[in-house]
PDB file of N, CA and C in Angstrom:
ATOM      1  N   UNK A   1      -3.811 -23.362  15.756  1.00  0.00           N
ATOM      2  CA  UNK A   1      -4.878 -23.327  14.785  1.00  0.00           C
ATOM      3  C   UNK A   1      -4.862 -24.643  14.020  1.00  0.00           C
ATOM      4  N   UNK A   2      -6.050 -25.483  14.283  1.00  0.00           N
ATOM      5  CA  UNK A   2      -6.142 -26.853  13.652  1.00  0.00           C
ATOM      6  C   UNK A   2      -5.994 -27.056  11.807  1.00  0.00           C
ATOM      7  N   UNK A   3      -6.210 -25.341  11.086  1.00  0.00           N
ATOM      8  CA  UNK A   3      -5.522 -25.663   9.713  1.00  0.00           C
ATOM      9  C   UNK A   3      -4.301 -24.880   9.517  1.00  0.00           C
ATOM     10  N   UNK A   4      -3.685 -24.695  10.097  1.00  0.00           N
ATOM     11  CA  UNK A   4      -2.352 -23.970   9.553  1.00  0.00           C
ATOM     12  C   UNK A   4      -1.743 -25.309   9.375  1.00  0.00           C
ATOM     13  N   UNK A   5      -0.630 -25.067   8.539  1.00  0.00           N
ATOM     14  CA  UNK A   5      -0.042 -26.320   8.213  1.00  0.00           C
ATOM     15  C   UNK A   5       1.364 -26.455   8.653  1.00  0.00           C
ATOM     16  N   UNK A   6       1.601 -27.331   9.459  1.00  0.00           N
ATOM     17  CA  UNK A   6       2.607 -27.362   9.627  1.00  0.00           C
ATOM     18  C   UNK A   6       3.524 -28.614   9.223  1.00  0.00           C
ATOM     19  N   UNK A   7       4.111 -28.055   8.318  1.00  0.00           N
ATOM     20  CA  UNK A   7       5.326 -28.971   7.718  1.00  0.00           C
ATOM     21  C   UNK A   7       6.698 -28.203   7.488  1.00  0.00           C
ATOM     22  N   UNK A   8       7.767 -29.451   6.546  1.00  0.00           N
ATOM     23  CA  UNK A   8       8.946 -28.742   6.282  1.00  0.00           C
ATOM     24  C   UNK A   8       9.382 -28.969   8.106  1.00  0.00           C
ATOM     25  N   UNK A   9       8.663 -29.416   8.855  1.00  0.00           N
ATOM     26  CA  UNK A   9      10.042 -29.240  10.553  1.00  0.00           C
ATOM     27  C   UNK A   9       9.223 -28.206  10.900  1.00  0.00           C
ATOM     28  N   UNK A  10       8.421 -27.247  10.864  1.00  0.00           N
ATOM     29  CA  UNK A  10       7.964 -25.727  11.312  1.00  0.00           C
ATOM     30  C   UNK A  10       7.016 -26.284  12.930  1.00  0.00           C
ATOM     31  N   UNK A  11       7.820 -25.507  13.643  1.00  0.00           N
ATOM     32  CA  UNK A  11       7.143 -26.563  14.912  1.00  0.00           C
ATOM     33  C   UNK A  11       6.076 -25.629  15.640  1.00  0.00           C
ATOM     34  N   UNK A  12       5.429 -25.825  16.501  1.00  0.00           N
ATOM     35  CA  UNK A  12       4.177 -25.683  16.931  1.00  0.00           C
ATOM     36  C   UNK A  12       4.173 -24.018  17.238  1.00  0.00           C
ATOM     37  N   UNK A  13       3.357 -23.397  16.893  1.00  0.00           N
ATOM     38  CA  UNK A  13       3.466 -21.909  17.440  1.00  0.00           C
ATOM     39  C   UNK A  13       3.964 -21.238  15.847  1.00  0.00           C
ATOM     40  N   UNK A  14       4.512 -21.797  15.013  1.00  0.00           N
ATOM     41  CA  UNK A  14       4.412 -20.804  13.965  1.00  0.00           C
ATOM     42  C   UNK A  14       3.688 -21.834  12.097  1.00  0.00           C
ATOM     43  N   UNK A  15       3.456 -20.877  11.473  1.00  0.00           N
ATOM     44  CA  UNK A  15       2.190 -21.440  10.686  1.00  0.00           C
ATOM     45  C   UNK A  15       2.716 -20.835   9.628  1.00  0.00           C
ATOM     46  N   UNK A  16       2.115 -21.528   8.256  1.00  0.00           N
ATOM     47  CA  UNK A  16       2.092 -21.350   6.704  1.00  0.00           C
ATOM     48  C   UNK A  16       0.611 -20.993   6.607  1.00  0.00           C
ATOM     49  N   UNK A  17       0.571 -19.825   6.579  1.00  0.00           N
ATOM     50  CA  UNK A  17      -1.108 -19.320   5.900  1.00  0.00           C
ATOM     51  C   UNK A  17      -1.123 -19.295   4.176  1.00  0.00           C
ATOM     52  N   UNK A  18      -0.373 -19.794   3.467  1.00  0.00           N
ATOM     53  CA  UNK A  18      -0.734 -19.973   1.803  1.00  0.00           C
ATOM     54  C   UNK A  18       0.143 -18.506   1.842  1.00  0.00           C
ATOM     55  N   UNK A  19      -0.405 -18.275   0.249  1.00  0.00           N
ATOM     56  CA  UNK A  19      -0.071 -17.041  -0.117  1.00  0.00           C
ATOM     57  C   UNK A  19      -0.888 -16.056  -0.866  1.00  0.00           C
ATOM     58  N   UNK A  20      -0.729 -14.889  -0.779  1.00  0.00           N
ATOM     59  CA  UNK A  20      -1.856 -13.714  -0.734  1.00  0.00           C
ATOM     60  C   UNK A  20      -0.645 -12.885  -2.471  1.00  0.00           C
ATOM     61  N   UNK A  21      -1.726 -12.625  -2.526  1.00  0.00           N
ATOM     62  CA  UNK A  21      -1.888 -12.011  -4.403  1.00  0.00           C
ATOM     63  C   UNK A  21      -1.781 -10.321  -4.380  1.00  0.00           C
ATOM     64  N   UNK A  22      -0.850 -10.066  -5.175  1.00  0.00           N
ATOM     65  CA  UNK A  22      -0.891  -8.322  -4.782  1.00  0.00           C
ATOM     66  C   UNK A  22      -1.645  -8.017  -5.667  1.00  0.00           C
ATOM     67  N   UNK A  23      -2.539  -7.102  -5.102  1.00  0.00           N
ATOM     68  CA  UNK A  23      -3.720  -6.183  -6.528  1.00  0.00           C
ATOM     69  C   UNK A  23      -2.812  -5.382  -7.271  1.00  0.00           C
ATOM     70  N   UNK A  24      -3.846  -4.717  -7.989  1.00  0.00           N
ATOM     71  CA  UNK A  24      -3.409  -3.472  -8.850  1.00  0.00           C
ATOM     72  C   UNK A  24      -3.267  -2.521  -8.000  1.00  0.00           C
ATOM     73  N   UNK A  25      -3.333  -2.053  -6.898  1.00  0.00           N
ATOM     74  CA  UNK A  25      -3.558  -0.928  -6.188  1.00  0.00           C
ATOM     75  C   UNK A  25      -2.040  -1.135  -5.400  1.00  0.00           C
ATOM     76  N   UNK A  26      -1.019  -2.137  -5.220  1.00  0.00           N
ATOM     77  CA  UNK A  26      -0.453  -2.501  -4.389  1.00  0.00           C
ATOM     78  C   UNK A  26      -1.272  -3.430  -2.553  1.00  0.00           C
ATOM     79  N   UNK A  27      -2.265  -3.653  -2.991  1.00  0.00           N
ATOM     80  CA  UNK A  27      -2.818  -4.399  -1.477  1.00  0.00           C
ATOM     81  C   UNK A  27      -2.822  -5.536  -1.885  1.00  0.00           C
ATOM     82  N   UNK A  28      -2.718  -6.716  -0.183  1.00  0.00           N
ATOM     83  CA  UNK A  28      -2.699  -7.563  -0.202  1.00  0.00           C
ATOM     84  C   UNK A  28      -3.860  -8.303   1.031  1.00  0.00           C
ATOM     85  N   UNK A  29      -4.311  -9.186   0.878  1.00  0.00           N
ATOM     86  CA  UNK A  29      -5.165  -9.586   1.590  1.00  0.00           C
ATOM     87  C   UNK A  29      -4.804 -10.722   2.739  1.00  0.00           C
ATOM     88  N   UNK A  30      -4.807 -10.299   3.911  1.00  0.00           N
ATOM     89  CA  UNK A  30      -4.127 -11.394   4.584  1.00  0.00           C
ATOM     90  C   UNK A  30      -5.333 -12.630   5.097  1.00  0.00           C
ATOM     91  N   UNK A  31      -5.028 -13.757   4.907  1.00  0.00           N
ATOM     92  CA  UNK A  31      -5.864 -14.811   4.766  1.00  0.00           C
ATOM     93  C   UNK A  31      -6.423 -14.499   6.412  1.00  0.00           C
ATOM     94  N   UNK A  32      -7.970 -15.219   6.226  1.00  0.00           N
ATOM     95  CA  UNK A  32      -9.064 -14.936   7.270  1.00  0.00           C
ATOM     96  C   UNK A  32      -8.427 -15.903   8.724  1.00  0.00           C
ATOM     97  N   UNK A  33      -7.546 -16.737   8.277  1.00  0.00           N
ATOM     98  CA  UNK A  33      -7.254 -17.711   9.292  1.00  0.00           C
ATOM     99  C   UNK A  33      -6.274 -17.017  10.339  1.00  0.00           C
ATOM    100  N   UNK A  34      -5.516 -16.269   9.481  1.00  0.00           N
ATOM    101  CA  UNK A  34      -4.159 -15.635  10.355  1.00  0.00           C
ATOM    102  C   UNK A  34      -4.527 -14.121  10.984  1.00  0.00           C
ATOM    103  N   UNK A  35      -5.796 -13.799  10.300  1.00  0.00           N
ATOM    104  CA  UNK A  35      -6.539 -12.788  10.819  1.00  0.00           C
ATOM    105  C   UNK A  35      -7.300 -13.162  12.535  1.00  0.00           C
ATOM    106  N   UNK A  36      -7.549 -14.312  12.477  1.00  0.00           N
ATOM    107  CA  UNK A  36      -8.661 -14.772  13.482  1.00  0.00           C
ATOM    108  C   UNK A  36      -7.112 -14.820  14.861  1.00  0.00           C
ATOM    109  N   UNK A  37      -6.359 -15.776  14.160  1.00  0.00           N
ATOM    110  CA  UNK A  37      -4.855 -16.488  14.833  1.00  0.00           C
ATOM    111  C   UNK A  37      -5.049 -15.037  15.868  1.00  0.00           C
ATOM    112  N   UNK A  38      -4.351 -14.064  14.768  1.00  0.00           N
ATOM    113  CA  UNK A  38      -3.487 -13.290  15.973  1.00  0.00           C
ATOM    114  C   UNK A  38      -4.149 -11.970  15.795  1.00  0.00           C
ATOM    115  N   UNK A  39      -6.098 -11.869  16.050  1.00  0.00           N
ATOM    116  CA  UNK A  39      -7.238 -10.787  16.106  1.00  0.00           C
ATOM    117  C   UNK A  39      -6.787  -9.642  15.530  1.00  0.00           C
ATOM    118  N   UNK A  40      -6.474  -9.512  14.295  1.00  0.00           N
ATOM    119  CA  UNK A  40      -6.135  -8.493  13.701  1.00  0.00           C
ATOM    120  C   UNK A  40      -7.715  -8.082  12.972  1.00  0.00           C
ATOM    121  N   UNK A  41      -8.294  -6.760  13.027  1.00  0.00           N
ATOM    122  CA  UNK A  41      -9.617  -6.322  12.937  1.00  0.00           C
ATOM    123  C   UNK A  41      -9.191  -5.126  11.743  1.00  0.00           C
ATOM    124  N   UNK A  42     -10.758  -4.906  11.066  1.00  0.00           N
ATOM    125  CA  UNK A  42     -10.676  -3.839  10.236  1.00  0.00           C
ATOM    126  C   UNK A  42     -10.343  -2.779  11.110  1.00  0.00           C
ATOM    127  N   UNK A  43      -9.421  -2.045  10.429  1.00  0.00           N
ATOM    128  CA  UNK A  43      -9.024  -0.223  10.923  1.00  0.00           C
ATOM    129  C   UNK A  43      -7.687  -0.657  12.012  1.00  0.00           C
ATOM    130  N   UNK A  44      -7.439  -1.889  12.063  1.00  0.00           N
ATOM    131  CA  UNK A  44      -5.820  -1.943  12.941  1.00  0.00           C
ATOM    132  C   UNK A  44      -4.824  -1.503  12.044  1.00  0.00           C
ATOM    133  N   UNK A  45      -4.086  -0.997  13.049  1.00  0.00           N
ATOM    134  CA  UNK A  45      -2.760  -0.655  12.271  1.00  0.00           C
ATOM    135  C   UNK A  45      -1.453  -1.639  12.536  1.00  0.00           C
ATOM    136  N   UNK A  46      -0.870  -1.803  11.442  1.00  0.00           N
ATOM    137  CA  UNK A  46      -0.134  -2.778  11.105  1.00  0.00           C
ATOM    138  C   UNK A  46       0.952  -2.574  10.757  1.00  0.00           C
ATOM    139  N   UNK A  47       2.932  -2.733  11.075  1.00  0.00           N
ATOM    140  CA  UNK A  47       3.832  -2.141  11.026  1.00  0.00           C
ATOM    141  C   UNK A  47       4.596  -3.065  10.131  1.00  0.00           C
ATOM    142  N   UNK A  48       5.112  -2.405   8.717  1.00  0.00           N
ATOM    143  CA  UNK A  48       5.580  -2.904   7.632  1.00  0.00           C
ATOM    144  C   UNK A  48       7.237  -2.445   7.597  1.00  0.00           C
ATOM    145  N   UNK A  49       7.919  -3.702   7.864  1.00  0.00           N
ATOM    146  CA  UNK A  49       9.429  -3.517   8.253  1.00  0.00           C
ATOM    147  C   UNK A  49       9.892  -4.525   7.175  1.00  0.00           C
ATOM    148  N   UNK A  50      11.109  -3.780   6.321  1.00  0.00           N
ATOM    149  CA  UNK A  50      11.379  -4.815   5.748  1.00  0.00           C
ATOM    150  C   UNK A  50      13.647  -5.020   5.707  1.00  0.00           C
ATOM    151  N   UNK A  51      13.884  -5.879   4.950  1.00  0.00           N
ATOM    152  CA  UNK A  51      15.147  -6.131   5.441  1.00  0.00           C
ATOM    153  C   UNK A  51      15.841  -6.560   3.814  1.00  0.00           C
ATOM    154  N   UNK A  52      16.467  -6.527   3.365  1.00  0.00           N
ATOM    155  CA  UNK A  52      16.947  -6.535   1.844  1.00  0.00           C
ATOM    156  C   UNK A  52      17.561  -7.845   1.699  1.00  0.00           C
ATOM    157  N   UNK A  53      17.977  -8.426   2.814  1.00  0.00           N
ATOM    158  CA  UNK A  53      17.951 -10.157   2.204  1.00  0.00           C
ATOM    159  C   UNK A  53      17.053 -10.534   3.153  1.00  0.00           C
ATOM    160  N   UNK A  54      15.873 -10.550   3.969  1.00  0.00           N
ATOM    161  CA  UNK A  54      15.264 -11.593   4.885  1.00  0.00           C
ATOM    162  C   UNK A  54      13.859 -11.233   3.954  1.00  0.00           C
ATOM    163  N   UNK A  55      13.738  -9.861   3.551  1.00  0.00           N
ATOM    164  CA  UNK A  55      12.333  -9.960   3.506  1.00  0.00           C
ATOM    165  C   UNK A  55      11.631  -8.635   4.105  1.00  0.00           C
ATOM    166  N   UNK A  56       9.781  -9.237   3.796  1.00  0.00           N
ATOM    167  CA  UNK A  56       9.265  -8.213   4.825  1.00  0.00           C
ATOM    168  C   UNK A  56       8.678  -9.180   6.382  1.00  0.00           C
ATOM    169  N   UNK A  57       8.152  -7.943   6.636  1.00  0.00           N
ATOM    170  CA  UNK A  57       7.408  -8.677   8.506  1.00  0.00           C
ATOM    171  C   UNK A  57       6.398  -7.953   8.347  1.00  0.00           C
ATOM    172  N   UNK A  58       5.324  -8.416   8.586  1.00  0.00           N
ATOM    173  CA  UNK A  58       3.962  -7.749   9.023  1.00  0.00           C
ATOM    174  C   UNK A  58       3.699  -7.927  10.469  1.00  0.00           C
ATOM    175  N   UNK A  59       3.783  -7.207  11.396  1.00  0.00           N
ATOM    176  CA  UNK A  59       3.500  -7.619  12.724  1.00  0.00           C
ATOM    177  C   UNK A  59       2.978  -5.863  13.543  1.00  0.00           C
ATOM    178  N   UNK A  60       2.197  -6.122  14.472  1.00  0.00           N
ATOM    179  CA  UNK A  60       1.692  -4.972  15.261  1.00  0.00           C
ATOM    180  C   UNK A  60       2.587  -4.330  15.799  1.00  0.00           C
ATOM    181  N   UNK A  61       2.093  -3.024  15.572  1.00  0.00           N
ATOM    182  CA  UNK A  61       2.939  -2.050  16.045  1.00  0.00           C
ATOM    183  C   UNK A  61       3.633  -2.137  17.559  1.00  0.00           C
ATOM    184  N   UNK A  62       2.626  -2.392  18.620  1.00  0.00           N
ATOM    185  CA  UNK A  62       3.087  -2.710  19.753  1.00  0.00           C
ATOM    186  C   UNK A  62       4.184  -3.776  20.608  1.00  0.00           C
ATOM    187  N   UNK A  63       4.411  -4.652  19.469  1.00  0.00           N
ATOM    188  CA  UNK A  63       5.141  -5.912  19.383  1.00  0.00           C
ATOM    189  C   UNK A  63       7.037  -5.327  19.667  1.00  0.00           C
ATOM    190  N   UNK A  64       6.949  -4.122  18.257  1.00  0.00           N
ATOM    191  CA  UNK A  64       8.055  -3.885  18.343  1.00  0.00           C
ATOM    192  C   UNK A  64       8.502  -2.884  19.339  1.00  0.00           C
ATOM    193  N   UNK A  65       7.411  -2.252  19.620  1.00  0.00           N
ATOM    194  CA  UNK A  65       7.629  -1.294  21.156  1.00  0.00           C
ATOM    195  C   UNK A  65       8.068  -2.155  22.306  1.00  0.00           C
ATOM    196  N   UNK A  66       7.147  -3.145  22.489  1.00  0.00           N
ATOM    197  CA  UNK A  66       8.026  -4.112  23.551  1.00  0.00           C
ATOM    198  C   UNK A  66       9.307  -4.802  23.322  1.00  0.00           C
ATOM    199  N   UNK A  67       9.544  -4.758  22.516  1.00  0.00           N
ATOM    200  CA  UNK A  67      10.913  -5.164  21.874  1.00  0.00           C
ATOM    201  C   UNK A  67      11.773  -4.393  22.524  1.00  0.00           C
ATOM    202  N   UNK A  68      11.680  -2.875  21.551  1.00  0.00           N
ATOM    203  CA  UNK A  68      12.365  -1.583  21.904  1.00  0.00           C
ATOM    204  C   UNK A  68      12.732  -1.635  24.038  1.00  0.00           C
ATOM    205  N   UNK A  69      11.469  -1.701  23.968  1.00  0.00           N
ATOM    206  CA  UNK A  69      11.731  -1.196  25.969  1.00  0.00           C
ATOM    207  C   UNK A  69      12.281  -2.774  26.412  1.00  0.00           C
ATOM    208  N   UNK A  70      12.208  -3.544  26.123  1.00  0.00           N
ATOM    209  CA  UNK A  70      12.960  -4.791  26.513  1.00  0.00           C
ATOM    210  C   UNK A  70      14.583  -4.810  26.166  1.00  0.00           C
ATOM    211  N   UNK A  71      14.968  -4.344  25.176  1.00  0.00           N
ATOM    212  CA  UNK A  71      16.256  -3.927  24.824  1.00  0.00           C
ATOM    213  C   UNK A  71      16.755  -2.303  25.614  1.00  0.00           C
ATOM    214  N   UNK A  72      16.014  -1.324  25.565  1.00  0.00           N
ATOM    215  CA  UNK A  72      16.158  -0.933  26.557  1.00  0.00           C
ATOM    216  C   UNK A  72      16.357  -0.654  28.063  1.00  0.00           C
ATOM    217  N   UNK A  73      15.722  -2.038  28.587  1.00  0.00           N
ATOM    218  CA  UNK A  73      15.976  -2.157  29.776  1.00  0.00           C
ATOM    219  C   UNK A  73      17.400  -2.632  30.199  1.00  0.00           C
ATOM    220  N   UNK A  74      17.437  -3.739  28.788  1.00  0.00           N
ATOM    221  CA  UNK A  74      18.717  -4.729  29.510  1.00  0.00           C
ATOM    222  C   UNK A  74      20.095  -3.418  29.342  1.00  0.00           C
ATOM    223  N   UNK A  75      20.121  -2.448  27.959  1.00  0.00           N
ATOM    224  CA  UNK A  75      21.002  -1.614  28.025  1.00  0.00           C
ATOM    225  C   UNK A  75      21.391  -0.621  30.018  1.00  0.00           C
ATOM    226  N   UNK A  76      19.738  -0.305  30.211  1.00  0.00           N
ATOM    227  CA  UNK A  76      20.103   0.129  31.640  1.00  0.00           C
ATOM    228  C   UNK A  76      20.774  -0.550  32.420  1.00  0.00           C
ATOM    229  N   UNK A  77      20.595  -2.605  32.964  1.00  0.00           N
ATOM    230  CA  UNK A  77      21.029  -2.747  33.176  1.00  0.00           C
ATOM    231  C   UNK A  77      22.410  -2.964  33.841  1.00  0.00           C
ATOM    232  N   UNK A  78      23.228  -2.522  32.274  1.00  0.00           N
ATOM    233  CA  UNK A  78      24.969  -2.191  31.883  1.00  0.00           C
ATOM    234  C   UNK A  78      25.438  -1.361  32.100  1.00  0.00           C
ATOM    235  N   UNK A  79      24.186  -0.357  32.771  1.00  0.00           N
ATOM    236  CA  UNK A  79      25.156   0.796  33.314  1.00  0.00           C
ATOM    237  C   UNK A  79      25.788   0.691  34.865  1.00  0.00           C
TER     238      UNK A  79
END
């Protein structure tokens, strides 16, 4: 994406979209650029994982399913 910014060393394939403002309601608005990036549409569902020193992750649900069965496989593997 020709405006994500990449600085700080952040090398090609991952991006600084600014930063998004929490409402009163608890929502946050994820900028239109990182929306387009990686086609995230009204009514997707979106999997909120978080970690007590890294942070949170916003990423699609399906992402971490392939994860899951990719770690799963290599466990079959070992048997």
């Amino acid at each position: 994406m020709p405006n994500s910014k990449h600085i700080l060393g952040i090398g090609r394939g991952r991006h600084i979209f600014g930063t998004a403002r929490v409402g009163e309601k608890g929502q946050i608005v994820i900028p239109k650029e990182a929306r387009e990036l990686f086609g995230i549409h009204p009514g997707d569902s979106l999997l909120i994982l978080g970690d007590d020193n890294s942070g949170i992750i916003v990423t699609r649900p399906e992402l971490v399913h392939d994860a899951a069965r990719k770690v799963f496989e290599r466990l079959d593997d070992t048997e």
